[in-house]
PDB file of N, CA and C in Angstrom:
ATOM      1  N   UNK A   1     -12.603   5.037   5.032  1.00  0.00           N
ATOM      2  CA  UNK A   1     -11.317   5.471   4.524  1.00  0.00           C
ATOM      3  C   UNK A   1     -11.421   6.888   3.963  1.00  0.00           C
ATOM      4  N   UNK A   2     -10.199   7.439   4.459  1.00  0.00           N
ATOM      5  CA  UNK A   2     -10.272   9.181   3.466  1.00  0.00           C
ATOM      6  C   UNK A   2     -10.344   8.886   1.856  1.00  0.00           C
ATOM      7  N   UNK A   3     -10.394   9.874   1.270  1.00  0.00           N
ATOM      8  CA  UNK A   3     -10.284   9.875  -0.042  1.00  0.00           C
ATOM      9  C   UNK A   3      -8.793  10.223  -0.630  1.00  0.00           C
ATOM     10  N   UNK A   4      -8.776   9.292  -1.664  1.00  0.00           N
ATOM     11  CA  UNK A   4      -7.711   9.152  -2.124  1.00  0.00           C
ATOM     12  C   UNK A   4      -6.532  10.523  -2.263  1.00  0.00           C
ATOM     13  N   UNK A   5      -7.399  11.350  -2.543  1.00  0.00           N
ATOM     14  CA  UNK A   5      -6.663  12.787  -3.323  1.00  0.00           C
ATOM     15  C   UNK A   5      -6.159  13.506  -1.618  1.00  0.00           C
ATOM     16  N   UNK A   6      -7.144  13.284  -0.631  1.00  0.00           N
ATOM     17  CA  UNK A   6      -6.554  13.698   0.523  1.00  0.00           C
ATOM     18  C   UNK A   6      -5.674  12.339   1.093  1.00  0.00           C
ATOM     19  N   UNK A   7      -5.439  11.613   1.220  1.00  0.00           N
ATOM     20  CA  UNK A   7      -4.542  10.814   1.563  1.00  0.00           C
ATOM     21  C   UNK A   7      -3.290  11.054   0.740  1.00  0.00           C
ATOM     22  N   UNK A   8      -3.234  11.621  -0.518  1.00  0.00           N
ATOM     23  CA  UNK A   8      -2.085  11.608  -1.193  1.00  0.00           C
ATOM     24  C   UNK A   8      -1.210  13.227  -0.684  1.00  0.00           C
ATOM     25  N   UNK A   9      -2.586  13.885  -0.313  1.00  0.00           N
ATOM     26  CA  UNK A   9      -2.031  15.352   0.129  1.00  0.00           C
ATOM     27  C   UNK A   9      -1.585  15.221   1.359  1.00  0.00           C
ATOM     28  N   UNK A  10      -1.693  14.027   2.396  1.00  0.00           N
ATOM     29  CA  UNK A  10      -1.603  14.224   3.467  1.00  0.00           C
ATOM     30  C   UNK A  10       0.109  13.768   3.516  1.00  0.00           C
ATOM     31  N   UNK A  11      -0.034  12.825   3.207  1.00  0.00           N
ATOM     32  CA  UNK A  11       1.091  12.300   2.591  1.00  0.00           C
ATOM     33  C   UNK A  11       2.909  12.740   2.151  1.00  0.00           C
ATOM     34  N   UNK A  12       2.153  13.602   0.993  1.00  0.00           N
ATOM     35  CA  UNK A  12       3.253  14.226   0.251  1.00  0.00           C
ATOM     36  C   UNK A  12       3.223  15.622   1.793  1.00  0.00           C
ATOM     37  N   UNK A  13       2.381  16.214   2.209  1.00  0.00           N
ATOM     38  CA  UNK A  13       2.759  17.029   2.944  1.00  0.00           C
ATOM     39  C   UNK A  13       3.570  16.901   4.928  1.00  0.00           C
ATOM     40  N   UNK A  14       3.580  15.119   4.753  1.00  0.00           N
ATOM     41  CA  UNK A  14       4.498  14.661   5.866  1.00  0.00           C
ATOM     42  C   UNK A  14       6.186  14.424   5.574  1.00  0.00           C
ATOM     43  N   UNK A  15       6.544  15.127   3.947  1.00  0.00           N
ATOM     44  CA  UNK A  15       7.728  14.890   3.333  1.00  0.00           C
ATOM     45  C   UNK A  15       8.421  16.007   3.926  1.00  0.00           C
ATOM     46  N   UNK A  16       9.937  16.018   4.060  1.00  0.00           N
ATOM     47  CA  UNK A  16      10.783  17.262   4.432  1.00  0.00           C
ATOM     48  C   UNK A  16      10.319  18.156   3.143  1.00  0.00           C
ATOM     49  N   UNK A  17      10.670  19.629   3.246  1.00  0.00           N
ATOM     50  CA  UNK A  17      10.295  20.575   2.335  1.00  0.00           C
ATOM     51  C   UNK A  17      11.277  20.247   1.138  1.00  0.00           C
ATOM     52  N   UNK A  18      12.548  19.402   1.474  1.00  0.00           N
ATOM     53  CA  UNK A  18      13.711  19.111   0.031  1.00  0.00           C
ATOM     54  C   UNK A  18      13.497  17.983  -0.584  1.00  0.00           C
ATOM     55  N   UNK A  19      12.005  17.335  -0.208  1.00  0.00           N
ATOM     56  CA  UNK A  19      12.165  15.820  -0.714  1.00  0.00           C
ATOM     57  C   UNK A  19      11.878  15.885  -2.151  1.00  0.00           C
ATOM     58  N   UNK A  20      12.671  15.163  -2.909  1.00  0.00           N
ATOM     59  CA  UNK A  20      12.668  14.935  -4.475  1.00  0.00           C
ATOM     60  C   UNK A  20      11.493  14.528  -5.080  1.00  0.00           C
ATOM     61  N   UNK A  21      10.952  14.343  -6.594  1.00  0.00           N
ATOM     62  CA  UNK A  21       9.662  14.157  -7.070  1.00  0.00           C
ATOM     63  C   UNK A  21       9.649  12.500  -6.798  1.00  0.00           C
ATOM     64  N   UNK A  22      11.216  11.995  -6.883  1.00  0.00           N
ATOM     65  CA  UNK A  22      11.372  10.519  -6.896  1.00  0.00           C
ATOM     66  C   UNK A  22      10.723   9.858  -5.456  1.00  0.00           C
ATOM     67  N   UNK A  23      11.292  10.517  -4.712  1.00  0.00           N
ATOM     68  CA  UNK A  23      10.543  10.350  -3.308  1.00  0.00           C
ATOM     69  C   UNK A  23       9.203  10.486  -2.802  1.00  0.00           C
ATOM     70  N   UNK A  24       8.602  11.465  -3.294  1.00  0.00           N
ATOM     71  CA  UNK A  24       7.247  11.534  -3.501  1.00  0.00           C
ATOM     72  C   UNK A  24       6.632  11.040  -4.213  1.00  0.00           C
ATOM     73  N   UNK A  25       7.308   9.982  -5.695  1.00  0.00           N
ATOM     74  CA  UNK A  25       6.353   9.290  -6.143  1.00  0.00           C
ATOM     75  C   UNK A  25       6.715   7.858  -5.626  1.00  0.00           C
ATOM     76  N   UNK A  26       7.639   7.949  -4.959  1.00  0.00           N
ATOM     77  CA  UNK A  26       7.798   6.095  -4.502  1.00  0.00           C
ATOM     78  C   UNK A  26       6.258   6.329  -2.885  1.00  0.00           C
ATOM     79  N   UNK A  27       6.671   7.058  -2.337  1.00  0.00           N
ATOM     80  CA  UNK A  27       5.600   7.742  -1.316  1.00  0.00           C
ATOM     81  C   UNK A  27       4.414   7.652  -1.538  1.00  0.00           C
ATOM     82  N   UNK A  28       3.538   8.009  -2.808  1.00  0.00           N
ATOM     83  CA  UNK A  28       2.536   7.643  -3.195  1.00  0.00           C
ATOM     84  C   UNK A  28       2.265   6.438  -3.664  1.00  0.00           C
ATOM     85  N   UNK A  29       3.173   5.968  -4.246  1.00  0.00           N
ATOM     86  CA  UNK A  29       3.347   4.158  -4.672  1.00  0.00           C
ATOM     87  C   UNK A  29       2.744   3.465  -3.355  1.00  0.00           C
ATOM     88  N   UNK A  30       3.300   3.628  -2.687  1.00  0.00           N
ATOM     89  CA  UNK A  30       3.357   2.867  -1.268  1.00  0.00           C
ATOM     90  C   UNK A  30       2.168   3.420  -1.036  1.00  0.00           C
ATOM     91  N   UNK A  31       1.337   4.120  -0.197  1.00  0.00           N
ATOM     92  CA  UNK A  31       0.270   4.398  -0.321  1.00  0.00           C
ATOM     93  C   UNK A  31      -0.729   3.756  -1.146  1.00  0.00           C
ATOM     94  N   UNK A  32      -0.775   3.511  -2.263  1.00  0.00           N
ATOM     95  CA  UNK A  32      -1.621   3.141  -2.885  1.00  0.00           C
ATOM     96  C   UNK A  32      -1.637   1.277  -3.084  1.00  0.00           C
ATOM     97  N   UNK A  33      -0.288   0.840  -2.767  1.00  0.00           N
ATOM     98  CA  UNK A  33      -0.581  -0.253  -2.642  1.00  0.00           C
ATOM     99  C   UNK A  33      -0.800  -0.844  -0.986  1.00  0.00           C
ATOM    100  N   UNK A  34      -0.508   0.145   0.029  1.00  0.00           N
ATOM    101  CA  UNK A  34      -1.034  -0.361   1.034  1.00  0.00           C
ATOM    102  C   UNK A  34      -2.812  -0.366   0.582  1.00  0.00           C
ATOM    103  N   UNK A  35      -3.307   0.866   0.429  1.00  0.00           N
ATOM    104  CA  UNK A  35      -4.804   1.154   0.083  1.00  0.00           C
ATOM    105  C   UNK A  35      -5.345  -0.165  -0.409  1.00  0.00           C
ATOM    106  N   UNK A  36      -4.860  -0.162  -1.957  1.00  0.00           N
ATOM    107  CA  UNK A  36      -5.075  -1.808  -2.281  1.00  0.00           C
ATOM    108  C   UNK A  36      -5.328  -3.131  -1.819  1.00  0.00           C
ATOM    109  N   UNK A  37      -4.227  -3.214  -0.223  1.00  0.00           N
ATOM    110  CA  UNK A  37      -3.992  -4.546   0.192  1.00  0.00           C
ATOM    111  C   UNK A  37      -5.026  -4.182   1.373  1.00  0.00           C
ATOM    112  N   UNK A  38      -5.642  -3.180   1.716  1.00  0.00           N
ATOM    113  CA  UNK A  38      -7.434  -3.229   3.174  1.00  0.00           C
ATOM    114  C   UNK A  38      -7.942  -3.600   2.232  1.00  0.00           C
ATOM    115  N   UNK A  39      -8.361  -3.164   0.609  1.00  0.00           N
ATOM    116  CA  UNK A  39      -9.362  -3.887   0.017  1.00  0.00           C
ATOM    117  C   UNK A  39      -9.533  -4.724  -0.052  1.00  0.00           C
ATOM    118  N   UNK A  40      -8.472  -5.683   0.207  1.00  0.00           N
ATOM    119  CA  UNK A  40      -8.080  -6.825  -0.238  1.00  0.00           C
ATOM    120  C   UNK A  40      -8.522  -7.738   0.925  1.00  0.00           C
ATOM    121  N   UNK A  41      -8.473  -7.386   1.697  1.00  0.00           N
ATOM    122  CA  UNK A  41      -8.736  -7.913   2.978  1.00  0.00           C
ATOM    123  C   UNK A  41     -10.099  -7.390   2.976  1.00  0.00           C
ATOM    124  N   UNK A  42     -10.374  -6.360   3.481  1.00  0.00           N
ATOM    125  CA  UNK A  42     -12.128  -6.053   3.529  1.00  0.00           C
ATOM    126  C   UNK A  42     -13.274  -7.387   2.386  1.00  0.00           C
ATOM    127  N   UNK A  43     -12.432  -7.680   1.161  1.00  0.00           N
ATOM    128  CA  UNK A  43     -13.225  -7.724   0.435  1.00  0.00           C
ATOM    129  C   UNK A  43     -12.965  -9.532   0.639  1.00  0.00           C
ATOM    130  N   UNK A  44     -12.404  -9.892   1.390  1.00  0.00           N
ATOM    131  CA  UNK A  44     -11.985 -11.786   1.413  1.00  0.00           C
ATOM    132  C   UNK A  44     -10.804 -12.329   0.632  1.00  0.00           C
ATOM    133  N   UNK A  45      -9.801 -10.994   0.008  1.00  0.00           N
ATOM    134  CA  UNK A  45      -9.465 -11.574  -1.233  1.00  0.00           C
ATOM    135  C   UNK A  45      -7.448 -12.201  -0.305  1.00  0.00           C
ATOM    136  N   UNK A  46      -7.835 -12.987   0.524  1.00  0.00           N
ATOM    137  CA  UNK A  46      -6.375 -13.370   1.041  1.00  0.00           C
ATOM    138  C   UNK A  46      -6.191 -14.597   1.266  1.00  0.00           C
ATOM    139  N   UNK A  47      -5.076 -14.863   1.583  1.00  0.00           N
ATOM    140  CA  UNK A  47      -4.593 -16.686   1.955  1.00  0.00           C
ATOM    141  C   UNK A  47      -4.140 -16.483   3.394  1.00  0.00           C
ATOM    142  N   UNK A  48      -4.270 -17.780   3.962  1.00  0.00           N
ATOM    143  CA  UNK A  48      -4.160 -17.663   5.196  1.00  0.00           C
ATOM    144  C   UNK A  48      -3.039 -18.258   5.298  1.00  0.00           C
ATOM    145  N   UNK A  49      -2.515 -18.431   6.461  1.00  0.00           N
ATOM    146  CA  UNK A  49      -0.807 -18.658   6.153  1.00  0.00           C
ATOM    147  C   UNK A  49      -0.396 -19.884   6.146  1.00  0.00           C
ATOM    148  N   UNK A  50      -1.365 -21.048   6.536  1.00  0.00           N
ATOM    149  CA  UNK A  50      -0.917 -22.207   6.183  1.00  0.00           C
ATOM    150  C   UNK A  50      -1.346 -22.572   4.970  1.00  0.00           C
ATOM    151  N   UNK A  51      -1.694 -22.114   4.137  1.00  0.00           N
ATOM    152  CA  UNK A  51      -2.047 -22.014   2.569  1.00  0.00           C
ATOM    153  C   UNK A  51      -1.193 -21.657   1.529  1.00  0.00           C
ATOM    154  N   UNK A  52      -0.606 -20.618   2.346  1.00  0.00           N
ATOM    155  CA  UNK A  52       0.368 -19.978   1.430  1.00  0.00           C
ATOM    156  C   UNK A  52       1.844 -20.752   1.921  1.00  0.00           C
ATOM    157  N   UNK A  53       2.017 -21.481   3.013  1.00  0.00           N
ATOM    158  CA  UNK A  53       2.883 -22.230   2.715  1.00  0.00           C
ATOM    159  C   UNK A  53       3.241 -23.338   2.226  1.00  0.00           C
ATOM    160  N   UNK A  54       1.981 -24.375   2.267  1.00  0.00           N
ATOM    161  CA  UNK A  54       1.851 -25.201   1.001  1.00  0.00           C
ATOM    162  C   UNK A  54       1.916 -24.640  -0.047  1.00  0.00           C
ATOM    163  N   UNK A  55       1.622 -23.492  -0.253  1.00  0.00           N
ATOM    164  CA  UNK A  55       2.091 -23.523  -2.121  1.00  0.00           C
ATOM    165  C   UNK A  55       3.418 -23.049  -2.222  1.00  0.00           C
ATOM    166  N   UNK A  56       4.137 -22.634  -1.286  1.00  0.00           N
ATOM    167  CA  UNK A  56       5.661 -21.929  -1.174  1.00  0.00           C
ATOM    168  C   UNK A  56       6.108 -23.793  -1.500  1.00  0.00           C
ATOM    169  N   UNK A  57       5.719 -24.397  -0.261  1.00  0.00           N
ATOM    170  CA  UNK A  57       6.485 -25.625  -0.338  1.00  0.00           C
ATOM    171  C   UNK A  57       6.512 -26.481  -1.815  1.00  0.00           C
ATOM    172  N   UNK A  58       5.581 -26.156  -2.417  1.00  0.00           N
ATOM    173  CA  UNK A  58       5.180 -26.532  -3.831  1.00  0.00           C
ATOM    174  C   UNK A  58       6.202 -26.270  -4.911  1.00  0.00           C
ATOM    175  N   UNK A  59       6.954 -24.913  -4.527  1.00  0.00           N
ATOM    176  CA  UNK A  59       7.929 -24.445  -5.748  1.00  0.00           C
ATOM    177  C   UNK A  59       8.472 -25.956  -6.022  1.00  0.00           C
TER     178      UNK A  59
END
């Protein structure tokens, strides 16, 4: 994976030149929780989907 600080530059610099700070920080939001959710996976940390629908069915 790139590093964070270049993924955020790469990022903010795929924005139109008028995009707002609001937009660029929802932009990085997203980014960082995609980033989050490969770890998440790389690292085992998921449910598989008939798992997660027994516990949906659970509500």
């Amino acid at each position: 994976m790139q590093a964070t600080k270049q993924d955020a530059l790469n990022t903010i610099n795929q924005l139109p030149d008028n995009a707002d700070m609001e937009e660029i920080m929802y932009r990085l939001y997203v980014l960082d929780k995609v980033r989050k959710g490969q770890d998440d996976v790389v690292n085992g940390r998921v449910t598989d989907a008939e798992n997660l629908k027994r516990e949906i069915d659970s509500w």
